[in-house]
C-alpha atoms as a PDB file:
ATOM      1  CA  UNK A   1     -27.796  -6.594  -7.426  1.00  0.00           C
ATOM      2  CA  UNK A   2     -27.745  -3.956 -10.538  1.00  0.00           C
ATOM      3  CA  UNK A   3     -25.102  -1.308  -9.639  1.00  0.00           C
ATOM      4  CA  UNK A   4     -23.096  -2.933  -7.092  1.00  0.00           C
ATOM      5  CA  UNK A   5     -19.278  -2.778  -6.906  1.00  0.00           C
ATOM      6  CA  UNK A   6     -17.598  -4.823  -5.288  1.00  0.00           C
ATOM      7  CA  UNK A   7     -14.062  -5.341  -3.652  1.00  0.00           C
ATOM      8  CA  UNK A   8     -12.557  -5.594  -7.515  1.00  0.00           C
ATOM      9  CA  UNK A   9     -14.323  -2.431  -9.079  1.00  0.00           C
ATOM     10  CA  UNK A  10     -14.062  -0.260  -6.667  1.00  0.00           C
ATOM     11  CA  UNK A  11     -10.050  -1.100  -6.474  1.00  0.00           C
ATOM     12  CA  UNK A  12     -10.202  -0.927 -10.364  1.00  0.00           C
ATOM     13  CA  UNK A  13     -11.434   2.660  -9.678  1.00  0.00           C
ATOM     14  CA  UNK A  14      -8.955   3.531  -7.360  1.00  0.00           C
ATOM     15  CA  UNK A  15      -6.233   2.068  -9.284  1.00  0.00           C
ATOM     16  CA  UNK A  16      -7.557   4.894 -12.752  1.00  0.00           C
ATOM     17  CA  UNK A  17      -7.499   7.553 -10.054  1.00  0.00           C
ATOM     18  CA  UNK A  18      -4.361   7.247  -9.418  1.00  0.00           C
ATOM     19  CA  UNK A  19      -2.926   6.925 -12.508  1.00  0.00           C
ATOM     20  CA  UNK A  20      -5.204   9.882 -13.973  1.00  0.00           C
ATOM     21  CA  UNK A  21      -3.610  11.840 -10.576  1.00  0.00           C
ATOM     22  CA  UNK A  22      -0.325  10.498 -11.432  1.00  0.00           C
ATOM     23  CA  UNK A  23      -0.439  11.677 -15.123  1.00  0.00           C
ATOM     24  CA  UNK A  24      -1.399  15.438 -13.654  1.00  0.00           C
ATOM     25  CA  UNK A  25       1.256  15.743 -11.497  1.00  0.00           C
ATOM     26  CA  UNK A  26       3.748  14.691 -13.912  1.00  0.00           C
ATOM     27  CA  UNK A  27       2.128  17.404 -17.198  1.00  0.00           C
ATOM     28  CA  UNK A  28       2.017  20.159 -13.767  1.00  0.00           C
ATOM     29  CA  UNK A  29       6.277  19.296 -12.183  1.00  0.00           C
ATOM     30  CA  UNK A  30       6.897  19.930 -16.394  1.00  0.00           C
ATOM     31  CA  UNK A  31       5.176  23.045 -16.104  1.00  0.00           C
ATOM     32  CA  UNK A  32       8.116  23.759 -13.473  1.00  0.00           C
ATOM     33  CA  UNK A  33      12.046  24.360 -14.416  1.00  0.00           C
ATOM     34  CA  UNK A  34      14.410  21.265 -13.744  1.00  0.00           C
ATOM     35  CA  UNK A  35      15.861  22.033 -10.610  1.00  0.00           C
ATOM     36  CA  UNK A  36      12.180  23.122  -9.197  1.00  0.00           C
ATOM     37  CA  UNK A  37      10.745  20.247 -10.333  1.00  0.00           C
ATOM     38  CA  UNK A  38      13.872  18.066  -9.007  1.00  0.00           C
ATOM     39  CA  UNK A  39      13.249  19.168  -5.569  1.00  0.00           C
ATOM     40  CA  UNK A  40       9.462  18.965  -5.652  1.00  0.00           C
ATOM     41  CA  UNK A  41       9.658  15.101  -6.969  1.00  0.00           C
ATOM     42  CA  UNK A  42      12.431  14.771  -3.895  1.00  0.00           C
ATOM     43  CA  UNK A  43      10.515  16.288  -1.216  1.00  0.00           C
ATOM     44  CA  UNK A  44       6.813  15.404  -2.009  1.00  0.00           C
ATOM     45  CA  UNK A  45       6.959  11.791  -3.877  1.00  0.00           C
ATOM     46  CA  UNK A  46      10.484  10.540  -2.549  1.00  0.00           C
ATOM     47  CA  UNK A  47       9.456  12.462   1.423  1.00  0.00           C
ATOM     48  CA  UNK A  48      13.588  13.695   1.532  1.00  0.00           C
ATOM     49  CA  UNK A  49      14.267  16.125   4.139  1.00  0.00           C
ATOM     50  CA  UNK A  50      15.634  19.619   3.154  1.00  0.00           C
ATOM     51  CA  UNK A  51      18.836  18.196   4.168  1.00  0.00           C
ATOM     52  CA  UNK A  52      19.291  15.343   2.365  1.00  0.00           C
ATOM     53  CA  UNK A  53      17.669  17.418  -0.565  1.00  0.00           C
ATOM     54  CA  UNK A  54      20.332  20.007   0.223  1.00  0.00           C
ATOM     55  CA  UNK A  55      22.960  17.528   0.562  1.00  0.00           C
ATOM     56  CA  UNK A  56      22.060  15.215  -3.033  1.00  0.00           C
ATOM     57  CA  UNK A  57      21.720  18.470  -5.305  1.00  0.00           C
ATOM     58  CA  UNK A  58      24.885  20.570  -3.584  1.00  0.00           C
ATOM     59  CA  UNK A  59      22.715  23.584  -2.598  1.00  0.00           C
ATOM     60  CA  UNK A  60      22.478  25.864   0.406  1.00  0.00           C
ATOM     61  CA  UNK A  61      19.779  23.936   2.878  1.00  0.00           C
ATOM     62  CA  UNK A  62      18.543  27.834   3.224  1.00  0.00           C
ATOM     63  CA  UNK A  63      17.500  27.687  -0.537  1.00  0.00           C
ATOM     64  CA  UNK A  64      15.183  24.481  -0.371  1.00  0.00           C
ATOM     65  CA  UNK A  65      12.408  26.015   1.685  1.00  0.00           C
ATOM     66  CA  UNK A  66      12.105  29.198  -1.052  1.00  0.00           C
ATOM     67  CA  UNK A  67      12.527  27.040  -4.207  1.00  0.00           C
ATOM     68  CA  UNK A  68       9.692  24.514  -2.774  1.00  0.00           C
ATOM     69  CA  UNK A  69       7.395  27.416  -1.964  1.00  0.00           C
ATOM     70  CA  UNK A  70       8.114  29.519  -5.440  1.00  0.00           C
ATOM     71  CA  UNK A  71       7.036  25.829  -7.134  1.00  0.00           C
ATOM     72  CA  UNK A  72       4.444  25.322  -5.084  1.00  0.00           C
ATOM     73  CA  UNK A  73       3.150  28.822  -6.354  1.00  0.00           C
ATOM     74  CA  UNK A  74       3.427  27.726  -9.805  1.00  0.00           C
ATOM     75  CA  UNK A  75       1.574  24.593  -9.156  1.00  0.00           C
ATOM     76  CA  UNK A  76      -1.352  25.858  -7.435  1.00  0.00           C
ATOM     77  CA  UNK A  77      -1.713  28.412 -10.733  1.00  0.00           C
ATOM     78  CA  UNK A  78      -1.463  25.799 -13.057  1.00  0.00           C
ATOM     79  CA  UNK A  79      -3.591  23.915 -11.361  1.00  0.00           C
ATOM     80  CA  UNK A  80      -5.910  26.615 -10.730  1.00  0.00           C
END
């Protein structure tokens, strides 16, 4: 049938979506300083808690939460 995708295309799609999403998120966490973008790519991709985030960098477990959100900020205007 003209048109149709199968199984193969449409995980051939899925498969350039993600690696068109993937190459976004990596030009935006640049757009961010080190240590932002170190505890974005912690949190979001590798799902670490604030206190294991806390623990592996050595910082206060008070100054994730504010660094995430300040990032996030910059993301979402970038982004934007």
């Amino acid at each position: 049938m003209p048109g149709a995708r199968g199984p193969a295309a449409a995980d051939s799609g899925a498969a350039g979506r993600r690696v068109e999403h993937r190459d976004q998120v990596a030009a935006l966490l640049e757009s961010l300083d080190a240590d932002e973008a170190k505890i974005v790519r912690l949190f979001h991709i590798e799902e670490r808690s604030y206190g294991e985030i806390s623990r592996l960098l050595g910082i206060p477990l008070g100054s994730v939460g504010p660094v995430l959100a300040r990032a996030r900020a910059k993301l979402r205007r970038q982004a934007g």
